[in-house]
Protein backbone atom coordinates (compact mmCIF):
# COMPACT_ATOMS: atom_id res chain seq x y z
CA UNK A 1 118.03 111.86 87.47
CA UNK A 2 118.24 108.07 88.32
CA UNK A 3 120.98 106.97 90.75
CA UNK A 4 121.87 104.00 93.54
CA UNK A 5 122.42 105.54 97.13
CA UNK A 6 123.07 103.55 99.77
CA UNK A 7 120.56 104.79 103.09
CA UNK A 8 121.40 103.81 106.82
CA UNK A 9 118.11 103.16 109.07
CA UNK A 10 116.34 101.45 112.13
CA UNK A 11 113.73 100.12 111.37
CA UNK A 12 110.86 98.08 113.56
CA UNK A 13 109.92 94.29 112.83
CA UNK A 14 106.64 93.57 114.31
CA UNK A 15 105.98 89.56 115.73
CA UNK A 16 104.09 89.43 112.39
CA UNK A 17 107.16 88.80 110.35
CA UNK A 18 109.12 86.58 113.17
CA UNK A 19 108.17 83.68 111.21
CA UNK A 20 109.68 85.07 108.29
CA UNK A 21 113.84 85.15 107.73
CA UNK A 22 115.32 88.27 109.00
CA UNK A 23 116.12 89.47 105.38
CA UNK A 24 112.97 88.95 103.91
CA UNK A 25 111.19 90.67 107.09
CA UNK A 26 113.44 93.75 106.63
CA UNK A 27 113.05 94.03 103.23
CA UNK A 28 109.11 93.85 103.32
CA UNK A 29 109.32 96.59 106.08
CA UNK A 30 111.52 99.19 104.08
CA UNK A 31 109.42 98.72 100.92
CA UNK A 32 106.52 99.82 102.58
CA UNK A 33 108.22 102.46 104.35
CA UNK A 34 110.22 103.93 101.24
CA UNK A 35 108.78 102.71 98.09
CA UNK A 36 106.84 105.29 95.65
CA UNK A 37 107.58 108.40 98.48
CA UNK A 38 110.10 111.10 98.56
CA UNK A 39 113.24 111.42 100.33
CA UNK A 40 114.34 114.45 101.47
CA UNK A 41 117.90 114.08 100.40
CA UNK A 42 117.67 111.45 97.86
CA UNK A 43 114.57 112.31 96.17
CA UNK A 44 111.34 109.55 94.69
CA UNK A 45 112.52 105.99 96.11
CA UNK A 46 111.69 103.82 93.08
CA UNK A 47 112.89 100.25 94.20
CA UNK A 48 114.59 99.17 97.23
CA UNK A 49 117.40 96.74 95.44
CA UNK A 50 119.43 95.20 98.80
CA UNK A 51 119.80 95.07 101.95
CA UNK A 52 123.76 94.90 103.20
CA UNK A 53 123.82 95.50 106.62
CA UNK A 54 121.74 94.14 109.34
CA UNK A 55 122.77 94.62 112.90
CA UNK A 56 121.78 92.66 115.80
CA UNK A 57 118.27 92.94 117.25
CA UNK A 58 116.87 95.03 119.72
CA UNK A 59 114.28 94.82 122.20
CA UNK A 60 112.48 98.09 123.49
CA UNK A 61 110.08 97.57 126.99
CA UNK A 62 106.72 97.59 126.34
CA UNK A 63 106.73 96.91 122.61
CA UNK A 64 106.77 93.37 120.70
CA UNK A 65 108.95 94.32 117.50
CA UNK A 66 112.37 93.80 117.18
CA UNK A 67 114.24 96.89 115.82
CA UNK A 68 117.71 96.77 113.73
CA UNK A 69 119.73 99.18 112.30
CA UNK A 70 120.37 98.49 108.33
CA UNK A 71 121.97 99.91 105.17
CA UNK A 72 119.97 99.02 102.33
CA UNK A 73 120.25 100.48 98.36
CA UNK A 74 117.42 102.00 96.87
CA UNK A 75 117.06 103.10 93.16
CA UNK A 76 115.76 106.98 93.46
CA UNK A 77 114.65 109.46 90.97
CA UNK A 78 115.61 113.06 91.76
CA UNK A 79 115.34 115.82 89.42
CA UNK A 80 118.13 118.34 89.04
CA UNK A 81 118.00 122.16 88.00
CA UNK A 82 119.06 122.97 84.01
CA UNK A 83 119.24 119.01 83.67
CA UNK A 84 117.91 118.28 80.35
CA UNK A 85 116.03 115.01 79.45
CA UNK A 86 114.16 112.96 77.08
CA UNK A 87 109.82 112.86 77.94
CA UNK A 88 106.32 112.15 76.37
CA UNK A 89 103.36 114.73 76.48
CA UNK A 90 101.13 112.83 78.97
CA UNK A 91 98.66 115.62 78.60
CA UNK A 92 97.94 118.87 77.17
CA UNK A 93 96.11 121.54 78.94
CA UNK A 94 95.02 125.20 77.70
CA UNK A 95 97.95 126.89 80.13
CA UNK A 96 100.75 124.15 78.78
CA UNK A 97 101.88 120.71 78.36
CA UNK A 98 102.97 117.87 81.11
CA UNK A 99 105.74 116.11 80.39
CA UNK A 100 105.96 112.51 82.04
CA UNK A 101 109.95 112.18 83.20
CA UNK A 102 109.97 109.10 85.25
CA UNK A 103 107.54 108.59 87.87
CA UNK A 104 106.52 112.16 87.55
CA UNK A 105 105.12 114.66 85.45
CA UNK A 106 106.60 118.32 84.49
CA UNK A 107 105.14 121.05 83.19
CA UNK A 108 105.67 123.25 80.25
CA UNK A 109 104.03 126.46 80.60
CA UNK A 110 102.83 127.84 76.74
CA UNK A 111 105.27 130.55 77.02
CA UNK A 112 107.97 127.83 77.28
CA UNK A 113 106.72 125.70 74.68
CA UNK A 114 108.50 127.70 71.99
CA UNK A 115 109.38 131.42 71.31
CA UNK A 116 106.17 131.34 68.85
CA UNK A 117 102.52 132.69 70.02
CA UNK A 118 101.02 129.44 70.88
CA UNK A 119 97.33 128.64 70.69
CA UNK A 120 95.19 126.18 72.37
CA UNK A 121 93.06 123.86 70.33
CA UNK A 122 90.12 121.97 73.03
CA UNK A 123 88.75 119.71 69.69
CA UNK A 124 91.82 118.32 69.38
CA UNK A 125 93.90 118.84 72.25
CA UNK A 126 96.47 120.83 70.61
CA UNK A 127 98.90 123.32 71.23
CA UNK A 128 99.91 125.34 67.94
CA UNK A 129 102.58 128.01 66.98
CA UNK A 130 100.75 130.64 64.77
CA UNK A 131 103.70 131.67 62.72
CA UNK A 132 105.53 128.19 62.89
CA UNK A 133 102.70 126.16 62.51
CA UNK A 134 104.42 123.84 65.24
CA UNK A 135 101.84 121.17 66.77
CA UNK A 136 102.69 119.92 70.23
CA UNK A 137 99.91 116.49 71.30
CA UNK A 138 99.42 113.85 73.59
CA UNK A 139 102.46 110.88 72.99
CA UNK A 140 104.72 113.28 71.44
CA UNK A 141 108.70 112.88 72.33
CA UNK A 142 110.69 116.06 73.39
CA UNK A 143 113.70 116.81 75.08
CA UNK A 144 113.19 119.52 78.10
CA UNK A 145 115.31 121.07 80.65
CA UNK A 146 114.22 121.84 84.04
CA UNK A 147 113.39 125.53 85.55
CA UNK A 148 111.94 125.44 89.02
CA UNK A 149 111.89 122.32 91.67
CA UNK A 150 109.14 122.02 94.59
CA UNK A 151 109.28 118.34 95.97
CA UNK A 152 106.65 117.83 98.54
CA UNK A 153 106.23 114.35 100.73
CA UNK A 154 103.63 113.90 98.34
CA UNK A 155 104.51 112.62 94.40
CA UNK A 156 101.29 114.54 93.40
CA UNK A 157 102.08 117.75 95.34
CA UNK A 158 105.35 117.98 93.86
CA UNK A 159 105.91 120.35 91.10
CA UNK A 160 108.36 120.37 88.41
CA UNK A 161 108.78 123.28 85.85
CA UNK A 162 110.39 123.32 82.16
CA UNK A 163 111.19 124.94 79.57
CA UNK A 164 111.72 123.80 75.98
CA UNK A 165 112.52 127.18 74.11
CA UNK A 166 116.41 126.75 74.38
CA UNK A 167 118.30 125.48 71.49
CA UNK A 168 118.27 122.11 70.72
CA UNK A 169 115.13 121.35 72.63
CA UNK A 170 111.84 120.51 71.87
CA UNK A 171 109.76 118.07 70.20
CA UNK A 172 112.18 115.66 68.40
CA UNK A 173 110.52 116.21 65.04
CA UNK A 174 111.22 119.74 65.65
CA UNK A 175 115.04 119.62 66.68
CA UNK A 176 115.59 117.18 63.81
CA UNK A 177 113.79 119.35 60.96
CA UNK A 178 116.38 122.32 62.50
CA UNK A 179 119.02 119.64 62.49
CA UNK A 180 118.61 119.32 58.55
CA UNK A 181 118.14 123.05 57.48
CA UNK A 182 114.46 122.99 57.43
CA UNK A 183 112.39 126.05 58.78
CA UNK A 184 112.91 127.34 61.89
CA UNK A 185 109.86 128.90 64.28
CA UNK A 186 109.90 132.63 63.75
CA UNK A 187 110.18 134.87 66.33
CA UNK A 188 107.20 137.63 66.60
CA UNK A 189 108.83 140.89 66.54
CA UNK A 190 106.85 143.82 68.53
CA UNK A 191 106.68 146.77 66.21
CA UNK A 192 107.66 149.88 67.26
CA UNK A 193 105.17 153.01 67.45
CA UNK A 194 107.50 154.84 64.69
CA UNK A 195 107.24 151.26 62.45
CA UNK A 196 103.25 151.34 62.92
CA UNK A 197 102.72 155.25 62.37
CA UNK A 198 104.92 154.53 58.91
CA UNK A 199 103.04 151.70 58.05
CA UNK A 200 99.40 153.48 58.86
CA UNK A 201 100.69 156.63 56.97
CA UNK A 202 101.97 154.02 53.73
CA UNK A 203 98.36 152.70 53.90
CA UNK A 204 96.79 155.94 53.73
CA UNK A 205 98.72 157.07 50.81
CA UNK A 206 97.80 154.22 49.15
């Protein structure tokens, strides 16, 4: 999810910064430009690290600023499809739980939470498994994997999607009590109409 990339640009000093050194000027300019937004290709830009590469100035008619062409490294934050990854609940809602994983949030819809019926709990802010007994909160640890990926120009328009019903996933608490042999969430099993005609005809005998 995290990586270095090194990004090629122009970008446009105004007489603002002239009194400032070159580097410093260009620096302050691509922070502002790139910091805490999304890249198309590379994803959130978390940091700008270094600048490399700065060409010569150039003047355009009619406009003050100096413009030069750069490479620069950035730290960025870009999700991947089926990655997996370690998160805390940052909040649970009735429909699911978000995730925070990085500077952005996921969400695990109830019917990924696990392959038990899970319940919502408003008092407490709860989700439950009814035949596990399974509580997911608020601060709780768990290892996801990502479904579905919408990144928007926006941080707060994008939308991540997760599941954590897989093996091995989860709540930590969870994968570790599996890890030792303790009791596993059980799966609800539909009944069939001939299982519930033989169980109402058992009861009426009865």
């Amino acid at each position: 999810m995290y990586k270095l990339v090194t990004v090629k640009d122009t970008v446009r000093v105004p007489p603002t910064m002239f009194g400032k050194k070159i580097d410093e000027s260009v620096i302050e300019v691509l922070r502002q430009k790139y910091e805490n937004r999304i890249d198309t290709d590379h994803g959130v830009v978390l940091a700008i690290s270094k600048v490399s590469e700065i060409g010569p100035g150039r003047i355009i008619p009619g406009d003050g600023a100096v413009y030069h062409d750069l490479a620069f490294e950035a730290l960025t934050f870009q999700p991947r499809l089926h990655e997996t990854f370690m998160g805390k609940v940052s909040e649970i809602a009735q429909f699911g739980a978000f995730i925070r994983m990085g500077p952005m949030d996921g969400l695990v819809h109830v019917s990924q939470v696990t392959d038990d019926f899970i319940s919502y709990n408003e008092k407490t802010g709860t989700l439950s498994g009814k035949e596990s007994g399974k509580v997911l909160k608020e601060g709780d640890q768990v290892r996801a994997k990502v479904v579905t990926i919408s990144m928007k120009p926006v941080i707060t328009d994008s939308k991540i999607g997760l599941t954590m019903r897989q093996p091995g996933l989860g709540k930590i608490e969870w994968i570790d009590n599996e890890k030792k042999g303790g009791p596993k969430a059980k799966k609800l099993v539909k009944k069939t109409k001939e299982e519930k005609a033989e169980e109402k005809e058992k009861k009426g005998s009865e």
